[in-house]
PDB file of N, CA and C in Angstrom:
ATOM      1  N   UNK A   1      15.149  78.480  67.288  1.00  0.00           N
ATOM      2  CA  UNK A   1      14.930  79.736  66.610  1.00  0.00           C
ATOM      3  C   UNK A   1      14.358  79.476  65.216  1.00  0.00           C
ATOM      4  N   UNK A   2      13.444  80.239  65.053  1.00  0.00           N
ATOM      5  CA  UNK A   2      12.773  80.028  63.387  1.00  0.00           C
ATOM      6  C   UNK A   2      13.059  81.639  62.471  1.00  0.00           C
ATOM      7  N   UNK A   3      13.396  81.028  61.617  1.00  0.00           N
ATOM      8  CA  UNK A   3      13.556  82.211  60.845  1.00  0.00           C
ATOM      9  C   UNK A   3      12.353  82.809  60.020  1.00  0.00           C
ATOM     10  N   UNK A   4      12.514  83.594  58.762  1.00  0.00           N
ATOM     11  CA  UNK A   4      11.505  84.293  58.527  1.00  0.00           C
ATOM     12  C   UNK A   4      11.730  84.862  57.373  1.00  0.00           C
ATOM     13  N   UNK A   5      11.172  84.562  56.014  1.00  0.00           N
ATOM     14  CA  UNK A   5      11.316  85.359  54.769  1.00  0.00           C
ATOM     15  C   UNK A   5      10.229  85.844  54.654  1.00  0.00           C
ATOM     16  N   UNK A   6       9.923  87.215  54.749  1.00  0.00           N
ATOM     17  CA  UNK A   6       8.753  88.354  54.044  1.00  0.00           C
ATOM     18  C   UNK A   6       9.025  88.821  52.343  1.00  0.00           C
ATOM     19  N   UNK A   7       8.205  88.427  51.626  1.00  0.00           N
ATOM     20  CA  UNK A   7       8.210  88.954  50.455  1.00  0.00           C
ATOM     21  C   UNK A   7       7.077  89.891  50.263  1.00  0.00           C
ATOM     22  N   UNK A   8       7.594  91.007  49.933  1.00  0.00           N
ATOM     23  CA  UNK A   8       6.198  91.988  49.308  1.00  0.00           C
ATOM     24  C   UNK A   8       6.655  93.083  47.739  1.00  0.00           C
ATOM     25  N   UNK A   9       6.309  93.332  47.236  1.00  0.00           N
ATOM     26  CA  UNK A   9       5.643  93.709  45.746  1.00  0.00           C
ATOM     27  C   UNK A   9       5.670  95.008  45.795  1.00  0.00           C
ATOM     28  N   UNK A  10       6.329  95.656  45.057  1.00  0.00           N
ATOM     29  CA  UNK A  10       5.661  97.034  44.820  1.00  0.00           C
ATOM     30  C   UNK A  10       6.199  97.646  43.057  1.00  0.00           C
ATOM     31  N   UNK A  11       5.351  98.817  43.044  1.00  0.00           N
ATOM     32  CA  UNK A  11       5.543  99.236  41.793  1.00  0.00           C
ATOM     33  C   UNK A  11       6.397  99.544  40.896  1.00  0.00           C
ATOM     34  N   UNK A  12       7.118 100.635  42.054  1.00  0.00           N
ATOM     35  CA  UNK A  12       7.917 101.722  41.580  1.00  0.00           C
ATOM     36  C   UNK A  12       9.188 101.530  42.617  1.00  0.00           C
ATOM     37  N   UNK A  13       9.972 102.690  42.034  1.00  0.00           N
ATOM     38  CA  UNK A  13      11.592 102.634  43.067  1.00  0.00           C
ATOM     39  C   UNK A  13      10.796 103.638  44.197  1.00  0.00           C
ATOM     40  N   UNK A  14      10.087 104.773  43.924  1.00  0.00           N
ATOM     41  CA  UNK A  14       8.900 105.634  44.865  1.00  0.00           C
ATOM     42  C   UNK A  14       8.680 104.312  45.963  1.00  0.00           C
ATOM     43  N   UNK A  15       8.049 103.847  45.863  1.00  0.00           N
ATOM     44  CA  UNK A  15       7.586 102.428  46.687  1.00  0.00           C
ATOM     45  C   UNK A  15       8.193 101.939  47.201  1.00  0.00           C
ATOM     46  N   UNK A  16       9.564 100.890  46.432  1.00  0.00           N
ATOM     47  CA  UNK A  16      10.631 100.333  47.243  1.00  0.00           C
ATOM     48  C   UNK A  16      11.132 101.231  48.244  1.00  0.00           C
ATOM     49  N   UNK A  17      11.623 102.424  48.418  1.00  0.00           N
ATOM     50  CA  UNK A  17      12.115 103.070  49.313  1.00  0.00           C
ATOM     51  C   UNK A  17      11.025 103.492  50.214  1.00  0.00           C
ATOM     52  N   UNK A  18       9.829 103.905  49.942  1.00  0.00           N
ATOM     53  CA  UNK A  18       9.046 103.407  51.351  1.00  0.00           C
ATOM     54  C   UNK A  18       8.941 102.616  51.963  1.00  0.00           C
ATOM     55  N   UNK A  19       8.952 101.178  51.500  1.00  0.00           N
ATOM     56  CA  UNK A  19       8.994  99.899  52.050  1.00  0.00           C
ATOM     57  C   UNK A  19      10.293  99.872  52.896  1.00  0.00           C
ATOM     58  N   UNK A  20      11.604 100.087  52.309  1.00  0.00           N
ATOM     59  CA  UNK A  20      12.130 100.043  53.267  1.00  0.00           C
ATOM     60  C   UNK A  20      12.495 100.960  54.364  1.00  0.00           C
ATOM     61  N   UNK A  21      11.905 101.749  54.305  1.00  0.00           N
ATOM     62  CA  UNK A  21      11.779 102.674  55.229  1.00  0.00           C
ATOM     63  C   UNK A  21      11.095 102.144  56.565  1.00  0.00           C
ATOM     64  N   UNK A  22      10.119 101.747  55.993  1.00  0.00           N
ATOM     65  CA  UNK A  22       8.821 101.035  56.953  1.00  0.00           C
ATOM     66  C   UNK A  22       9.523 100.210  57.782  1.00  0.00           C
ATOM     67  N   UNK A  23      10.345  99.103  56.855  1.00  0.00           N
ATOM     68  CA  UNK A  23      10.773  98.093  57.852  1.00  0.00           C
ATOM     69  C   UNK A  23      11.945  98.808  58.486  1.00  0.00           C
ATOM     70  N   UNK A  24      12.866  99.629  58.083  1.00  0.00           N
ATOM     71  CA  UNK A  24      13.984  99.945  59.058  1.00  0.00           C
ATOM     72  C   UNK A  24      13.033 100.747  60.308  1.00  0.00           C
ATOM     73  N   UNK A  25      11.706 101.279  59.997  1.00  0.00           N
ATOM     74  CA  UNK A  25      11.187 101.734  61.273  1.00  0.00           C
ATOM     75  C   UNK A  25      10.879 100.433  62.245  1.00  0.00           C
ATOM     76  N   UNK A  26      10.685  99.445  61.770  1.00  0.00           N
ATOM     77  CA  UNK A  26      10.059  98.007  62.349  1.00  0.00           C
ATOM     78  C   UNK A  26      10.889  97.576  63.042  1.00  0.00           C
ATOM     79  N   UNK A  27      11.884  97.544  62.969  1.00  0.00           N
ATOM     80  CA  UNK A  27      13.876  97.246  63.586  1.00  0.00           C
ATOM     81  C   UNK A  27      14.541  96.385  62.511  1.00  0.00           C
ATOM     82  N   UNK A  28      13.847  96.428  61.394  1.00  0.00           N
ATOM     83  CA  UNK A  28      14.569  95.698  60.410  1.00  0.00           C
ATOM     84  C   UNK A  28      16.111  96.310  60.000  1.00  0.00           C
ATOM     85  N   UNK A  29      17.363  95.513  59.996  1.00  0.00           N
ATOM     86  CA  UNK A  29      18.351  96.010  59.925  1.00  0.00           C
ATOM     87  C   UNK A  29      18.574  95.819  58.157  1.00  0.00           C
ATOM     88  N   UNK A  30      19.482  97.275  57.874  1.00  0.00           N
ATOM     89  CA  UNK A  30      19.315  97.558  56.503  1.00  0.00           C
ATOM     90  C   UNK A  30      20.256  96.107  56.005  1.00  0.00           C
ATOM     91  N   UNK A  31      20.898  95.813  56.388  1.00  0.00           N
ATOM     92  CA  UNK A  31      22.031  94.699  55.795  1.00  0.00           C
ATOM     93  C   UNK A  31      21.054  93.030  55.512  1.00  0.00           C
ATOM     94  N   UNK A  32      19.840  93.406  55.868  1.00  0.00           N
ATOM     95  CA  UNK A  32      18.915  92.429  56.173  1.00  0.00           C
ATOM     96  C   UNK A  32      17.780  92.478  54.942  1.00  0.00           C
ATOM     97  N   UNK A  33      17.775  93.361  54.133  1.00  0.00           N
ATOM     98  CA  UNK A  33      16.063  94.052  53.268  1.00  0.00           C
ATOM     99  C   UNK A  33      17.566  93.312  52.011  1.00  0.00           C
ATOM    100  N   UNK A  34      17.053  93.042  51.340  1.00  0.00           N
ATOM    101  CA  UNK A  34      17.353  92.721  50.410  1.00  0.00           C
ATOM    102  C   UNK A  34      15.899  93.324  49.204  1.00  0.00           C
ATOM    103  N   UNK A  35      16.738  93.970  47.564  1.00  0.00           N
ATOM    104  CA  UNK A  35      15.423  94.336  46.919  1.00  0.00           C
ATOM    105  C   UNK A  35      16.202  93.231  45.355  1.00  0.00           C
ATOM    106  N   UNK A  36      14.859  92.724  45.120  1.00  0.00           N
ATOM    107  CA  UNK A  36      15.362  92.176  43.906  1.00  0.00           C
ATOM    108  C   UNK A  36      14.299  93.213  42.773  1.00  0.00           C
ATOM    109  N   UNK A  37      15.043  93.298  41.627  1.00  0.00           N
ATOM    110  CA  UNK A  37      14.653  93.830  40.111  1.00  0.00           C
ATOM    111  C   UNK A  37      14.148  93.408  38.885  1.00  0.00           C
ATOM    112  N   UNK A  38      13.487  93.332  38.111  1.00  0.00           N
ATOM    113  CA  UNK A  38      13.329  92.876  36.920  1.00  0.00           C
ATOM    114  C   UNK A  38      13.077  93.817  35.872  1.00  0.00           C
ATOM    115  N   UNK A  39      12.760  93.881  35.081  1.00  0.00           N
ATOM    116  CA  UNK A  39      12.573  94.690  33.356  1.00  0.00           C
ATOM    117  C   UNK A  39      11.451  94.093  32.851  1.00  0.00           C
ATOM    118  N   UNK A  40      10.090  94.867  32.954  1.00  0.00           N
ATOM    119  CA  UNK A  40       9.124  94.572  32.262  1.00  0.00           C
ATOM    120  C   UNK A  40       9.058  93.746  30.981  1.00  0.00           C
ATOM    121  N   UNK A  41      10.432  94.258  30.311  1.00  0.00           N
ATOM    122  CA  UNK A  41      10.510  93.937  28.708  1.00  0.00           C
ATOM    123  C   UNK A  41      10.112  92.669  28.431  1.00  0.00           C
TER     124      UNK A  41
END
């Protein structure tokens, strides 16, 4: 079995929650999407 890290980018929190939307449509299980954060500053 091979596993699989997808990283993708987005702007806004607008965005992040489409994204994961997308993938829970994909069969991605929510316990699985991990979102990381940062501060422009």
């Amino acid at each position: 079995m091979t596993e699989q890290t997808n990283v993708y980018t987005v702007g806004n929190i607008v965005e992040a929650r489409n994204k994961i939307e997308e993938l829970e449509r994909q069969g991605y299980l929510k316990e699985n999407i991990y979102v990381l954060t940062h501060d422009k500053e």
